[in-house]
Protein backbone atom coordinates (compact mmCIF):
# COMPACT_ATOMS: atom_id res chain seq x y z
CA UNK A 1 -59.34 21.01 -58.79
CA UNK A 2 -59.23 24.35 -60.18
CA UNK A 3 -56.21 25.31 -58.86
CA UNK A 4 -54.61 22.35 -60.60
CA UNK A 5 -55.80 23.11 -64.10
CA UNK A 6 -54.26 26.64 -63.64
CA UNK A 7 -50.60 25.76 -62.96
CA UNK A 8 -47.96 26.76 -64.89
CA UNK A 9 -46.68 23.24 -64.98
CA UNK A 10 -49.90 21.25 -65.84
CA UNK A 11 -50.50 23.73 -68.87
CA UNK A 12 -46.56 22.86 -70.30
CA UNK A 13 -47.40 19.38 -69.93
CA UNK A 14 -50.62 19.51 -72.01
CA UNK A 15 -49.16 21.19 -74.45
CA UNK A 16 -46.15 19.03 -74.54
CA UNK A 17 -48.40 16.05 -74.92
CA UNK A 18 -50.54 17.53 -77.63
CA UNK A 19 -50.56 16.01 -81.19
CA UNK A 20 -49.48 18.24 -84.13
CA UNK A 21 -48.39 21.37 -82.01
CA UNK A 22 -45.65 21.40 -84.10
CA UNK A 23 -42.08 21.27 -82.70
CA UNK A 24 -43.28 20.79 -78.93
CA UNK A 25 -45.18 17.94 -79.75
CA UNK A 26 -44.01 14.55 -78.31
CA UNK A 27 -45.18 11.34 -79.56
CA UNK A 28 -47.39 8.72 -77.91
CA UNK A 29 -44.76 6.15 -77.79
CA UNK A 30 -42.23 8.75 -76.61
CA UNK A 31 -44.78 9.44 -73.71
CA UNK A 32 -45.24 5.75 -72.91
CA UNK A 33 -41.63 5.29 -72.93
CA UNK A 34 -40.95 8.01 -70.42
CA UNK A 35 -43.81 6.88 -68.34
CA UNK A 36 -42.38 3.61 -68.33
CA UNK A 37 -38.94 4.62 -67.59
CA UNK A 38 -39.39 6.60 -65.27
CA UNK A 39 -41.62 3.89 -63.32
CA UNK A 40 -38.75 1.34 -63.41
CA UNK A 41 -36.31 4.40 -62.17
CA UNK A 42 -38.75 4.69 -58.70
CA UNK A 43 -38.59 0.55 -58.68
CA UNK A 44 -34.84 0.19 -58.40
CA UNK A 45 -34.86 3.29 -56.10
CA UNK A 46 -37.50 1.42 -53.84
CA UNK A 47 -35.86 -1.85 -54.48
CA UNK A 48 -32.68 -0.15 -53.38
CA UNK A 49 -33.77 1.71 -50.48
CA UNK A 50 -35.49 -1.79 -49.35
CA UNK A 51 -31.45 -3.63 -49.95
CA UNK A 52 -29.99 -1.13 -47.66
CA UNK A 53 -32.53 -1.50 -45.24
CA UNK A 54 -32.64 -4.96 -44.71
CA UNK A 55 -28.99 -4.77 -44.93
CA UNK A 56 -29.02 -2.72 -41.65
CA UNK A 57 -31.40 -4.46 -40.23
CA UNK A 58 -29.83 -7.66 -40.24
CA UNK A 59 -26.42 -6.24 -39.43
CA UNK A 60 -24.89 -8.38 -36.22
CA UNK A 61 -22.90 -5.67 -34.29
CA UNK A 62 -20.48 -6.52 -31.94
CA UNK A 63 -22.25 -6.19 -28.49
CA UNK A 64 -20.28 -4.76 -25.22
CA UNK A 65 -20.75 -6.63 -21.95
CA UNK A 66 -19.05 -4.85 -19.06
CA UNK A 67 -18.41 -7.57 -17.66
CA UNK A 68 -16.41 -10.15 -20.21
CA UNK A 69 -15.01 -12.56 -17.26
CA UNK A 70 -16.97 -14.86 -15.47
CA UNK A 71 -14.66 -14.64 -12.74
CA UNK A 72 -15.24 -11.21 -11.99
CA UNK A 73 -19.08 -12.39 -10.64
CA UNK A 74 -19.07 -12.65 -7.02
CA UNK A 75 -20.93 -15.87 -5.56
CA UNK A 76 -23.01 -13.93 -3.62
CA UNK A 77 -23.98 -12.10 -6.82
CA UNK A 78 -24.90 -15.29 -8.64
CA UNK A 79 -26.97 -16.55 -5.80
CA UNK A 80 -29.15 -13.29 -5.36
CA UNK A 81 -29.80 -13.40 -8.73
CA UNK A 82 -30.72 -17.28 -8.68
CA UNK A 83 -33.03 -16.17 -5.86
CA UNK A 84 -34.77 -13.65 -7.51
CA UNK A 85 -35.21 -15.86 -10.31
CA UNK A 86 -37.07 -18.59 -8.20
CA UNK A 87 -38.80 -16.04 -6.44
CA UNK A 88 -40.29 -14.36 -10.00
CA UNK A 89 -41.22 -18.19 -10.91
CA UNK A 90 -43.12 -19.04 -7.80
CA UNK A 91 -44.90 -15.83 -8.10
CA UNK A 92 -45.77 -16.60 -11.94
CA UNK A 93 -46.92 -20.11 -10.94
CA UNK A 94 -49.09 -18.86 -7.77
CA UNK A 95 -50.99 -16.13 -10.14
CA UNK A 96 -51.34 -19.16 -12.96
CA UNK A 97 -53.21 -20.85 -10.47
CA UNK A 98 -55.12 -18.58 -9.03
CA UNK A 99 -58.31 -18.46 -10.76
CA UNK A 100 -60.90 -15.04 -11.07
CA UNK A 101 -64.24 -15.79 -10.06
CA UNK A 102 -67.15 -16.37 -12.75
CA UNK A 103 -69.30 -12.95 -13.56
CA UNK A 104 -72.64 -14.23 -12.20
CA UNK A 105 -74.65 -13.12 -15.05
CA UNK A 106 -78.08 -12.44 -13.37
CA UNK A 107 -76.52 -9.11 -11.92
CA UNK A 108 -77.74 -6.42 -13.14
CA UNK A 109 -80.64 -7.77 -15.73
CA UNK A 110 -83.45 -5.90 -15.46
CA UNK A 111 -86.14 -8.81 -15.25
């Protein structure tokens, strides 16, 4: 906290905000009104940055598929990937249904 109190800067702005110090002194209201400006200044920057960013965030980009023709599928690639499909969902309904045993809960208390 000390090392605060002795910067350069922090001493200019006391005396800056000092009363009756002559031609360096500044005025309440002229310190309220910088205060205040300068808090509206970081608003619309933050309000800004947030615009641009939700700009690019919702951006739709035009998306590249290397392969634009249907034709250009084989039928023998459609069906392997039908079968791995089916396979993937006979696999996720076998391990729904498959149940894990109940802890038995006198294990292991000391009675």
């Amino acid at each position: 906290m000390e090392k605060l109190k002795n910067l350069a800067i922090v001493s200019r702005l006391k005396a800056l905000m000092r009363s009756g110090g002559g031609q360096k002194s500044m005025s309440v209201y002229l310190a309220w009104r910088l205060t205040l400006i300068s808090a509206l200044c970081v608003a619309a920057a933050v309000a800004a940055f947030a615009w641009i960013s939700y700009g690019w965030a919702v951006k739709e980009a035009e998306l590249q598929f290397s392969r634009p023709n249907r034709e250009t599928f084989s039928i023998d690639e459609l069906r392997s990937v039908i079968e791995m499909y089916q396979k993937r969902e006979e696999e996720h309904a076998s391990l729904r249904q498959a149940r894990p045993p109940a802890p038995t809960l006198g294990v292991g208390a000391a009675n």
